[in-house]
N, C-alpha and C. Protein backbone atom coordinates (compact mmCIF):
# COMPACT_ATOMS: atom_id res chain seq x y z
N UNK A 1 42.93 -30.91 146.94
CA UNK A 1 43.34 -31.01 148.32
C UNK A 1 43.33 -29.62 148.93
N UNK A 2 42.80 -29.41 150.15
CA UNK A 2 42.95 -28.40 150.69
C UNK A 2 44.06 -27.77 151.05
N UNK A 3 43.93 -26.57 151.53
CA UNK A 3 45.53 -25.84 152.04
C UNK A 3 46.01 -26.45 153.43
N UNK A 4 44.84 -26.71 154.37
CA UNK A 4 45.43 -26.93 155.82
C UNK A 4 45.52 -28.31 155.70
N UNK A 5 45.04 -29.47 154.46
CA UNK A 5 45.04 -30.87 154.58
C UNK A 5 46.90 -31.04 153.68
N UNK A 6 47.07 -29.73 152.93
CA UNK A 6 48.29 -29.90 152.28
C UNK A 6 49.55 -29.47 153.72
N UNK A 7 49.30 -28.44 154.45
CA UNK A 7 50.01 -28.30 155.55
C UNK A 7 50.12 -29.24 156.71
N UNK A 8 49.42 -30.14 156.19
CA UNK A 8 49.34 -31.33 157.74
C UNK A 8 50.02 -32.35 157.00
N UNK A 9 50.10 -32.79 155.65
CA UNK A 9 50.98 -33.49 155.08
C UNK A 9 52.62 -33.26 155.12
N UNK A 10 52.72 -31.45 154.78
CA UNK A 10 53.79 -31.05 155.30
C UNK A 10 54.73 -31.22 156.14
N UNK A 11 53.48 -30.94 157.21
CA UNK A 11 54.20 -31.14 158.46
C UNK A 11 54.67 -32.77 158.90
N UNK A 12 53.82 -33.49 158.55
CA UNK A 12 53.87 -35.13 158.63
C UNK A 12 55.43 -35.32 158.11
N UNK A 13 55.30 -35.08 157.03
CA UNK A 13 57.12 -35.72 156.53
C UNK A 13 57.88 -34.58 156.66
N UNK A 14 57.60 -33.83 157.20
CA UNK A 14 59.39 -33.11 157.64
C UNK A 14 59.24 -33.60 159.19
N UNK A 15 58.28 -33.69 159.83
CA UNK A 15 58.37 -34.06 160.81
C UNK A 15 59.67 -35.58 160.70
N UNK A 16 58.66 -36.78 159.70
CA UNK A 16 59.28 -38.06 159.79
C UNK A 16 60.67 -37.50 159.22
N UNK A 17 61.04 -37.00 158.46
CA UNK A 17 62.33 -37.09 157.71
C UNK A 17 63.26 -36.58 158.70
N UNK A 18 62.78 -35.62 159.96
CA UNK A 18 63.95 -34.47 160.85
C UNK A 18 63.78 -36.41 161.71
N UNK A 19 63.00 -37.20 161.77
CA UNK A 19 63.12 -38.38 162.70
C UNK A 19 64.16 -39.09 162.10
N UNK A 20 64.32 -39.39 160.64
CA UNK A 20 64.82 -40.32 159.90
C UNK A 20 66.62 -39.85 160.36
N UNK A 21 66.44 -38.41 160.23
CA UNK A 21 67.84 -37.90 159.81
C UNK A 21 68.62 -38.64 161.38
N UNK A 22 67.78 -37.77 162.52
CA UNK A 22 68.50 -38.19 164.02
C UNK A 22 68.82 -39.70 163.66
N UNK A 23 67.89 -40.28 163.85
CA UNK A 23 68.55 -41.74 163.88
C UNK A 23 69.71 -42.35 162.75
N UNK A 24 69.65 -41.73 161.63
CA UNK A 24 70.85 -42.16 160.90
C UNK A 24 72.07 -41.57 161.74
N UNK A 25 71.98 -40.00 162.12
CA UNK A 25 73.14 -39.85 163.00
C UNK A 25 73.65 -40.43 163.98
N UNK A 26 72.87 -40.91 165.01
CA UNK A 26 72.75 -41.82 166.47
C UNK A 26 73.50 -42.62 165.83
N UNK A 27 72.91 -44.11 164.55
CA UNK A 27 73.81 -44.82 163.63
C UNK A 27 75.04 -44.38 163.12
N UNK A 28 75.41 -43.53 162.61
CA UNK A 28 76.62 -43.41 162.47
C UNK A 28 77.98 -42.79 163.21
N UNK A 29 77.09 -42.03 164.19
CA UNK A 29 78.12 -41.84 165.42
C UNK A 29 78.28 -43.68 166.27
N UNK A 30 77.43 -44.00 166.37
CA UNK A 30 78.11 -44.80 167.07
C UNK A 30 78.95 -46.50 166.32
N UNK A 31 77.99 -46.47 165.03
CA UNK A 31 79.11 -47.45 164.02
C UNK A 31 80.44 -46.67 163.69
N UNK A 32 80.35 -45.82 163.10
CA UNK A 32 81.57 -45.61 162.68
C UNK A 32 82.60 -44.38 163.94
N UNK A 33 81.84 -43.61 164.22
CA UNK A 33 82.28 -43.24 165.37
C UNK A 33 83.37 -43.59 166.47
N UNK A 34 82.04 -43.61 167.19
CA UNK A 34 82.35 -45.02 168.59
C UNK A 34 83.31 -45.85 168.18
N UNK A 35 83.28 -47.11 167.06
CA UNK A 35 84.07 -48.14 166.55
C UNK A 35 84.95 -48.07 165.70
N UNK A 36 85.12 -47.09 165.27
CA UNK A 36 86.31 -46.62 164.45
C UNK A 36 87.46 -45.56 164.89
N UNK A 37 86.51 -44.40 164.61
CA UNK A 37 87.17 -42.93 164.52
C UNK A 37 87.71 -42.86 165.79
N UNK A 38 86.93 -42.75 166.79
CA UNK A 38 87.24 -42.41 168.02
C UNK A 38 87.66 -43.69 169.20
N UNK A 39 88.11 -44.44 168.38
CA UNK A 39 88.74 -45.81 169.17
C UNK A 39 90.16 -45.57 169.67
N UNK A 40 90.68 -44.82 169.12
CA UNK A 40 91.93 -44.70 170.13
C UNK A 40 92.01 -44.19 171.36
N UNK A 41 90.28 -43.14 171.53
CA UNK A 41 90.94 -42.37 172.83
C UNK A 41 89.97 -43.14 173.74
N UNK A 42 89.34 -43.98 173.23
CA UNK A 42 88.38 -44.78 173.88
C UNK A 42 88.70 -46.56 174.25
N UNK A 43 89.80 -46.29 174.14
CA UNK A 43 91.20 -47.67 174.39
C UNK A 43 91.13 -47.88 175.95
N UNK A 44 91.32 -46.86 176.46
CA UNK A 44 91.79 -46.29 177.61
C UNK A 44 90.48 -47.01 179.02
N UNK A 45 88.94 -47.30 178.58
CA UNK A 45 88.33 -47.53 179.07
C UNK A 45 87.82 -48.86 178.71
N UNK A 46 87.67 -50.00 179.63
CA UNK A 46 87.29 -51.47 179.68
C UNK A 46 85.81 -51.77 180.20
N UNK A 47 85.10 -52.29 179.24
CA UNK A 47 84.23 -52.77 179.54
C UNK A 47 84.32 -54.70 179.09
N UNK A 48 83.73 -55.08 180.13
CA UNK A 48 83.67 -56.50 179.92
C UNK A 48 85.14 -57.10 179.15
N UNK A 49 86.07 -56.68 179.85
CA UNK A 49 87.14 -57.12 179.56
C UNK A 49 88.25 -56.59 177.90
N UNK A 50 86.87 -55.82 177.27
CA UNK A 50 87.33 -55.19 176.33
C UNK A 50 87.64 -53.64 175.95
N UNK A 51 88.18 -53.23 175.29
CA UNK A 51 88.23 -51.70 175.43
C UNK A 51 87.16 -51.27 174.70
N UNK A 52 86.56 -50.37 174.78
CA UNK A 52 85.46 -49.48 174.87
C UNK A 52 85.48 -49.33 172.97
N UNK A 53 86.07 -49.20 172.53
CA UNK A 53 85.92 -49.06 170.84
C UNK A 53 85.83 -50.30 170.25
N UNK A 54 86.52 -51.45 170.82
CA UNK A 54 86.15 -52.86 170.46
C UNK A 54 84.37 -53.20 170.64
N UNK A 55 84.59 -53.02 171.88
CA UNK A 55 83.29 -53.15 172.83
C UNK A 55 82.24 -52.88 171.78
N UNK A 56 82.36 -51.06 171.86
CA UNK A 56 80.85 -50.71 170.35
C UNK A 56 81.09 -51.44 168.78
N UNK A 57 82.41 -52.29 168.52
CA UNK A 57 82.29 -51.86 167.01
C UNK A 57 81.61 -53.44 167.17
N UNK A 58 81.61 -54.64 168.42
CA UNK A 58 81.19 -55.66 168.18
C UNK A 58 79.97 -55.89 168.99
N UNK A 59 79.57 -55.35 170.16
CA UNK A 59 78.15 -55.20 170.76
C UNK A 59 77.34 -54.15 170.82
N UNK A 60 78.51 -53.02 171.38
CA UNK A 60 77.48 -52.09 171.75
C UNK A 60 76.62 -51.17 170.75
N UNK A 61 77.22 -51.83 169.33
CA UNK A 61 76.38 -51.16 167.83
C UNK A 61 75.21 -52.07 167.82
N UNK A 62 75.14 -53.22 167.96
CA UNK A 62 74.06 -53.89 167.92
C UNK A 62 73.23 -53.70 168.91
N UNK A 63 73.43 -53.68 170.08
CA UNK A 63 73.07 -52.58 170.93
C UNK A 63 71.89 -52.03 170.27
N UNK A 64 73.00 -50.72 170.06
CA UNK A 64 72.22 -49.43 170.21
C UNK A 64 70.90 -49.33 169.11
N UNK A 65 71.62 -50.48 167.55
CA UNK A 65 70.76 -50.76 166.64
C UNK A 65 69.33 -51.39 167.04
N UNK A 66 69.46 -52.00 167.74
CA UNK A 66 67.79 -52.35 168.12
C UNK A 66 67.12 -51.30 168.73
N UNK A 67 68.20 -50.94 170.00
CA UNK A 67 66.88 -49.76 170.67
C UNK A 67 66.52 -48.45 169.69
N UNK A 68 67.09 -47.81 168.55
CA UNK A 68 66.73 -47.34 167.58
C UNK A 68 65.79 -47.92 166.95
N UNK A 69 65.85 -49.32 166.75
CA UNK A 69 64.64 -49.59 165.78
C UNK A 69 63.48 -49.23 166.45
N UNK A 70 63.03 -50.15 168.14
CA UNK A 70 62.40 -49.56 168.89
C UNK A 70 61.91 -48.25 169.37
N UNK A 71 63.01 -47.63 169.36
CA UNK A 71 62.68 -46.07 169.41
C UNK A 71 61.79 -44.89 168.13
N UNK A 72 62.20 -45.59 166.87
CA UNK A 72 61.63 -45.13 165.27
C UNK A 72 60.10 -45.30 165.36
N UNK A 73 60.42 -46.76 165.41
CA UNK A 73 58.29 -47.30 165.53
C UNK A 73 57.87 -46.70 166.68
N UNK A 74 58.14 -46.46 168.21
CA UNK A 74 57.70 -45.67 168.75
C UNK A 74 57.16 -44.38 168.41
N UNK A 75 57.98 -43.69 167.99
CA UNK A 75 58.16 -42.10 167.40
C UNK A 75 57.35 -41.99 166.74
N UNK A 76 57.43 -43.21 165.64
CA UNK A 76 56.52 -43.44 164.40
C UNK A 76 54.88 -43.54 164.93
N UNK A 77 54.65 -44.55 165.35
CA UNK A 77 53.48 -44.31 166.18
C UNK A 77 52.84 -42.55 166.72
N UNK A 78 53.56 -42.44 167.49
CA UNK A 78 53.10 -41.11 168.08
C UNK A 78 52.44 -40.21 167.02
N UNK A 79 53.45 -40.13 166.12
CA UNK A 79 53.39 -38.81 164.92
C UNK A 79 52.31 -39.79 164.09
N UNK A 80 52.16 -40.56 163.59
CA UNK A 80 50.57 -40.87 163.00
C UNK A 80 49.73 -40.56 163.91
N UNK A 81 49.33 -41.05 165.02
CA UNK A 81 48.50 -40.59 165.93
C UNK A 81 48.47 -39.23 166.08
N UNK A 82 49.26 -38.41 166.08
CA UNK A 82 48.69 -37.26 166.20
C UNK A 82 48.64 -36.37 165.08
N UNK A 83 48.90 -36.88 163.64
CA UNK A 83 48.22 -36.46 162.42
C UNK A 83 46.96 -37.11 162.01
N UNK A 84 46.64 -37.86 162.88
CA UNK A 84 45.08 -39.13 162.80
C UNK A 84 45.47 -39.75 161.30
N UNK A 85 46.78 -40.83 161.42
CA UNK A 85 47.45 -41.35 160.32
C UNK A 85 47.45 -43.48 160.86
N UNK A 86 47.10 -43.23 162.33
CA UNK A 86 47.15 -44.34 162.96
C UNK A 86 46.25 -45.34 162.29
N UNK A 87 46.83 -47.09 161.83
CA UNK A 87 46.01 -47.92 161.35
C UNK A 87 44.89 -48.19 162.44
């Protein structure tokens, strides 16, 4: 394998892995976060009749979990395409 075909591999998965990491964070700020940790000071604000830490630990995680998934394969896309990795 070449040096610049070994540096484009490189770059490929630290690229995906610095992707992998954000979105586990996004996930766990707002599961455990949002719906746990920070539910007391987030009491204080009502959405749809519920308080705002209820709210994320029973919708707004599922929520946010899809548009992450959406957002990954997006991302994902891009970065094959522009390592010419695209099926």
């Amino acid at each position: 394998m070449t040096d610049s075909k070994e540096a484009s591999n490189k770059a490929y998965w630290s690229a995906n892995v610095r992707l992998i990491i954000i979105t586990l964070c996004i996930w766990a700020t707002v599961s455990y976060g949002f719906g746990m940790l920070l539910r007391p000071w987030l009491m204080g604000i009502h959405i749809g009749g519920a308080d705002m830490g209820f709210w994320f630990a029973q919708q707004g995680s599922i929520y946010t979990f899809v548009v992450l998934i959406f957002f990954y394969a997006w991302k994902m896309n891009r970065l094959d395409k522009k390592f010419g990795l695209e099926e």
